[in-house]
N, C-alpha and C. Protein backbone atom coordinates (compact mmCIF):
# COMPACT_ATOMS: atom_id res chain seq x y z
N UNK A 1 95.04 69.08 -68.43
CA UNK A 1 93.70 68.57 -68.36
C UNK A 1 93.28 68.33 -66.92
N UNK A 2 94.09 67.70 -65.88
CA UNK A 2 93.84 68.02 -64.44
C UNK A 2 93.29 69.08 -63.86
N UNK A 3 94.13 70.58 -65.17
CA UNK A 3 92.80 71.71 -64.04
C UNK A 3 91.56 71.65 -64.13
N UNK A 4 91.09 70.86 -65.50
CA UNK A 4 89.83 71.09 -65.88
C UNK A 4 89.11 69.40 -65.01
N UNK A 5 89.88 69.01 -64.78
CA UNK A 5 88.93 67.74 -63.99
C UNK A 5 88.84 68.03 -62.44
N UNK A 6 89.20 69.08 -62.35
CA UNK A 6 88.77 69.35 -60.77
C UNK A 6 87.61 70.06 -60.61
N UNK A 7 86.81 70.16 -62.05
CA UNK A 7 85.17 71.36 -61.72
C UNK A 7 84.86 70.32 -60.26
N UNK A 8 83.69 71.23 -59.88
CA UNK A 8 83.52 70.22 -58.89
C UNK A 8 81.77 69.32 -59.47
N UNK A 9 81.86 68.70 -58.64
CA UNK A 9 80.56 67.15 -59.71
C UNK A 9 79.61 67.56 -58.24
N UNK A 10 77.71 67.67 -58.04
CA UNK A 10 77.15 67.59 -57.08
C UNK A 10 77.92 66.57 -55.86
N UNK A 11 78.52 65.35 -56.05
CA UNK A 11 78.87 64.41 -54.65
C UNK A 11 80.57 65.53 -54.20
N UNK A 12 81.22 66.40 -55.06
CA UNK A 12 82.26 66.59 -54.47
C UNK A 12 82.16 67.77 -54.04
N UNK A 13 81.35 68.59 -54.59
CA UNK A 13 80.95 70.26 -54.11
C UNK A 13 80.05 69.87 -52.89
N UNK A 14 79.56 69.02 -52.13
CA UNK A 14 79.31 69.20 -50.68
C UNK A 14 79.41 70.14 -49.79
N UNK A 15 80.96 70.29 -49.26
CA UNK A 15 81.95 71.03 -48.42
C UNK A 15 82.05 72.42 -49.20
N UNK A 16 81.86 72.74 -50.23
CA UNK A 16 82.25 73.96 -51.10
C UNK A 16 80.83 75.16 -50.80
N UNK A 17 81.52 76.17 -50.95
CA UNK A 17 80.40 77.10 -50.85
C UNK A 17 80.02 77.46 -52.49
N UNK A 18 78.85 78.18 -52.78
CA UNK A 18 78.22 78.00 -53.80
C UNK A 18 79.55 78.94 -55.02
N UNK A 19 79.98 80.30 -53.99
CA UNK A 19 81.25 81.38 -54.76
C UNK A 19 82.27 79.94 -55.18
N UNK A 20 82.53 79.03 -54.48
CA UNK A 20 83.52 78.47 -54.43
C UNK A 20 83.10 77.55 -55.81
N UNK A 21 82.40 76.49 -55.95
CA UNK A 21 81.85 76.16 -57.00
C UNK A 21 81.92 77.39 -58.45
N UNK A 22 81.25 78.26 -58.36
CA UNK A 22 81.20 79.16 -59.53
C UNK A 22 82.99 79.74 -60.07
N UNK A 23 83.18 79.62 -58.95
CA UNK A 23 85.09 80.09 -58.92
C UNK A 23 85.66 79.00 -59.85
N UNK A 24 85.75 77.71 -59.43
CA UNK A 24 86.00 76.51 -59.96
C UNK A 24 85.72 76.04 -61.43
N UNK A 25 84.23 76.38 -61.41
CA UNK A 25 83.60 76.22 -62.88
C UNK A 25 84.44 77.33 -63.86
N UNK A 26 84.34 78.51 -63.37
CA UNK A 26 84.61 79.68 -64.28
C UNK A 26 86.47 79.12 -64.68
N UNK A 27 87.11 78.78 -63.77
CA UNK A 27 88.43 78.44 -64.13
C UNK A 27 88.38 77.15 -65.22
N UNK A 28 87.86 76.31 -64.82
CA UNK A 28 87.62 74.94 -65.76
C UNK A 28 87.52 75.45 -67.43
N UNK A 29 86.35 76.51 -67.59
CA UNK A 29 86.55 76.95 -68.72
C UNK A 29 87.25 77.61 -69.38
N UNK A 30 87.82 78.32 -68.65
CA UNK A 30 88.81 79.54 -68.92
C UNK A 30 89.90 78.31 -69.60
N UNK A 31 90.03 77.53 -68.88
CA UNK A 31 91.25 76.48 -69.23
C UNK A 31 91.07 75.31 -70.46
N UNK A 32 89.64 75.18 -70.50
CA UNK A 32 89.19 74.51 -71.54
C UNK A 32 89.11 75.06 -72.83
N UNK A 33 89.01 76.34 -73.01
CA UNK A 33 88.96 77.18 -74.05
C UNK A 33 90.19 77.49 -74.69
N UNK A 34 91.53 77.62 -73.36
CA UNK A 34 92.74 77.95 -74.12
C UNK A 34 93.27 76.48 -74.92
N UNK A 35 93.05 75.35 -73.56
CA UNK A 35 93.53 74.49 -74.26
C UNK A 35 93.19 73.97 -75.57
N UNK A 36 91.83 74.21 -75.62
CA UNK A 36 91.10 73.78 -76.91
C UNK A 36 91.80 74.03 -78.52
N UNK A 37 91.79 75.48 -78.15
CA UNK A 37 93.11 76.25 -79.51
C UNK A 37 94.32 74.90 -80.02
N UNK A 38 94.93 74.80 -78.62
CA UNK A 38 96.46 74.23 -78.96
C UNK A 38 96.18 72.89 -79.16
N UNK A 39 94.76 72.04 -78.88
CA UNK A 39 94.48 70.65 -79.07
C UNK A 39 93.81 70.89 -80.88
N UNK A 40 93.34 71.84 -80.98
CA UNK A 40 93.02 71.75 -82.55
C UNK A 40 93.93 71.99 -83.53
N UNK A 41 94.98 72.79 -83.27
CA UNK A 41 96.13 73.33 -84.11
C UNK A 41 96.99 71.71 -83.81
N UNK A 42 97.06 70.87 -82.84
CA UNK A 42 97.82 69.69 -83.20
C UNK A 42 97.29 68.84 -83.27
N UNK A 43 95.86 68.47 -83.86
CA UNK A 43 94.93 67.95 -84.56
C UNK A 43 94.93 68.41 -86.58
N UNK A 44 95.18 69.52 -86.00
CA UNK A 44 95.25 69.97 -88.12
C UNK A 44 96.41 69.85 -88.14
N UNK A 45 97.18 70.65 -87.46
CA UNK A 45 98.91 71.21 -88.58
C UNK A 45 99.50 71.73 -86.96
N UNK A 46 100.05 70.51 -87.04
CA UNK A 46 101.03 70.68 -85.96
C UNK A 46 102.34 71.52 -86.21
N UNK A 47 103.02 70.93 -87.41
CA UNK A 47 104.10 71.57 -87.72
C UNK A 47 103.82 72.86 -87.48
N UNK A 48 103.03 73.63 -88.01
CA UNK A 48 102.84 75.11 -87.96
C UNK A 48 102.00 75.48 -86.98
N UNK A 49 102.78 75.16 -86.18
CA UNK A 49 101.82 75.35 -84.50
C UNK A 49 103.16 76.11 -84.25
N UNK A 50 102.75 77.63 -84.12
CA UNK A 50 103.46 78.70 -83.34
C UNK A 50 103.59 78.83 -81.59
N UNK A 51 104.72 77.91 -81.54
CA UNK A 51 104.54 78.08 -79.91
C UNK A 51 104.21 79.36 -79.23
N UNK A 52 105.16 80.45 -79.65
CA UNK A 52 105.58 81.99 -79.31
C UNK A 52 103.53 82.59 -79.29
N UNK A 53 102.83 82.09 -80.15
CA UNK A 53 102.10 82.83 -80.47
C UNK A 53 101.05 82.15 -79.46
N UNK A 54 101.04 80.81 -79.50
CA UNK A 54 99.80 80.15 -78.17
C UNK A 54 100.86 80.60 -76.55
N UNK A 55 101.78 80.86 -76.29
CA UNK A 55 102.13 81.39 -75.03
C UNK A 55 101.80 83.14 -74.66
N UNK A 56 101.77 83.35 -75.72
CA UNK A 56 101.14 84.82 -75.88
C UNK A 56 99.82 85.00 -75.73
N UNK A 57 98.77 84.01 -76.30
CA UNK A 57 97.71 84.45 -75.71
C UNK A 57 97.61 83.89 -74.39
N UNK A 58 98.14 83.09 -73.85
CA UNK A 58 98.11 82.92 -72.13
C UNK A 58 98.24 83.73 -71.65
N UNK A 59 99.50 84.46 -71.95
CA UNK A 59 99.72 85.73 -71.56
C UNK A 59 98.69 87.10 -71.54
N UNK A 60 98.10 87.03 -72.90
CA UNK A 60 96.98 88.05 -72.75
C UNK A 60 95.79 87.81 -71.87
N UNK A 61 96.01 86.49 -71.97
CA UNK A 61 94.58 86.34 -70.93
C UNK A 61 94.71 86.06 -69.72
N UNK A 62 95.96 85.55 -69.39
CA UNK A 62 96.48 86.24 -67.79
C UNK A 62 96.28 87.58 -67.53
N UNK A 63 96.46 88.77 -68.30
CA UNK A 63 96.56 89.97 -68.08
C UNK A 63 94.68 90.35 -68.41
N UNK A 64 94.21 89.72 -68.85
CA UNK A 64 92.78 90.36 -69.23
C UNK A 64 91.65 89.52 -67.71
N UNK A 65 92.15 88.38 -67.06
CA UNK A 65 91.61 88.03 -66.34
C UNK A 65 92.82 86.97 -65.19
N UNK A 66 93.00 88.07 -64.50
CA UNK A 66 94.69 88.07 -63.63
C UNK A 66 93.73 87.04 -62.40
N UNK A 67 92.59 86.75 -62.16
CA UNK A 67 92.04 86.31 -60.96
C UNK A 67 92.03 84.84 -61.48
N UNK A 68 92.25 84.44 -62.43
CA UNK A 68 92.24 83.11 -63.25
C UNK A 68 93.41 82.79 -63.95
N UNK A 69 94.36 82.32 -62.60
CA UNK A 69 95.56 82.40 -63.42
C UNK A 69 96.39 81.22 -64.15
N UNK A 70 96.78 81.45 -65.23
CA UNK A 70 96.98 80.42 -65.97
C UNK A 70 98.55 80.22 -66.02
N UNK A 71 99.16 81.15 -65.79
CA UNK A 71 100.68 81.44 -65.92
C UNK A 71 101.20 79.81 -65.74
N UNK A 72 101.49 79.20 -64.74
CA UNK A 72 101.80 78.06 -64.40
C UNK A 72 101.88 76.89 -65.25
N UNK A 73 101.16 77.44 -66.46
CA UNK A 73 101.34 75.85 -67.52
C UNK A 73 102.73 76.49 -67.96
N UNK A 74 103.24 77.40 -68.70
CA UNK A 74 104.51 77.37 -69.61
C UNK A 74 105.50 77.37 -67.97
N UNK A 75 105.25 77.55 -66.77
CA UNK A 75 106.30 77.23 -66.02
C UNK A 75 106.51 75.34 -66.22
N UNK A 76 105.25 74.37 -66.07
CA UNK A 76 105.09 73.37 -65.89
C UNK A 76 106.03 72.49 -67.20
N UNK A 77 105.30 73.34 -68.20
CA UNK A 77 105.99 72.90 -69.60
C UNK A 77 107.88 73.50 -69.57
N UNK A 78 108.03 74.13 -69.05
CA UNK A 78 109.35 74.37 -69.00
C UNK A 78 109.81 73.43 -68.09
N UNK A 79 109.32 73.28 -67.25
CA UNK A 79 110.11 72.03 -66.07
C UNK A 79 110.00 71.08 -66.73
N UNK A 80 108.93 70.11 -67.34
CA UNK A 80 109.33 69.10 -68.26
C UNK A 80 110.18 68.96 -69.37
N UNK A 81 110.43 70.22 -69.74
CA UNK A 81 111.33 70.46 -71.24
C UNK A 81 112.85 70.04 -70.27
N UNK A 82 112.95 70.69 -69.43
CA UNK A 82 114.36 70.31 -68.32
C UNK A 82 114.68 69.27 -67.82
N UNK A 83 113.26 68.58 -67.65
CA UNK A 83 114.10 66.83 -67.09
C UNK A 83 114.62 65.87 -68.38
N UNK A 84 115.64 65.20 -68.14
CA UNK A 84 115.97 64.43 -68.83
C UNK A 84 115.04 63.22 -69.02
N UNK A 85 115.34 63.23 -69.96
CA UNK A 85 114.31 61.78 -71.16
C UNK A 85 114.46 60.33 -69.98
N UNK A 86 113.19 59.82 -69.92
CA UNK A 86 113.69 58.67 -69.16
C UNK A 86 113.70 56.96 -70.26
């Protein structure tokens, strides 16, 4: 949810050029849309929440829009799966 709270707001896009803003926005959604899937599937029926199958469409949509890259959540989620429980 952090990628999507960085759109930028009129007081923080100041310093930003207008590409830079539209860059930002376009990622926010891109990220809001995937996440959306995996926040509704563990809102209905978690149990039958196909991990294999929501990392796959990351995957497709890494490959359908490679300039918006999303790859980095199942790295992120793998590094948390690795630290020990505190």
């Amino acid at each position: 949810m952090l990628d999507i709270r960085t759109t930028p707001t009129p007081d923080s896009s100041a310093h930003l050029t207008d590409q830079q803003c539209r860059n930002m926005v376009n990622y926010s959604g891109a990220v809001a849309y995937l996440l959306h899937n995996f926040a509704l599937t563990a809102a209905e029926d978690f149990i039958g929440f196909d991990e294999a199958e929501f990392w796959l469409r990351i995957e497709h949509f890494s490959q359908a829009i490679p300039q918006l890259s999303v790859l980095h959540f199942k790295k992120a989620f793998e590094f948390a799966l690795s630290e020990p429980p505190h």
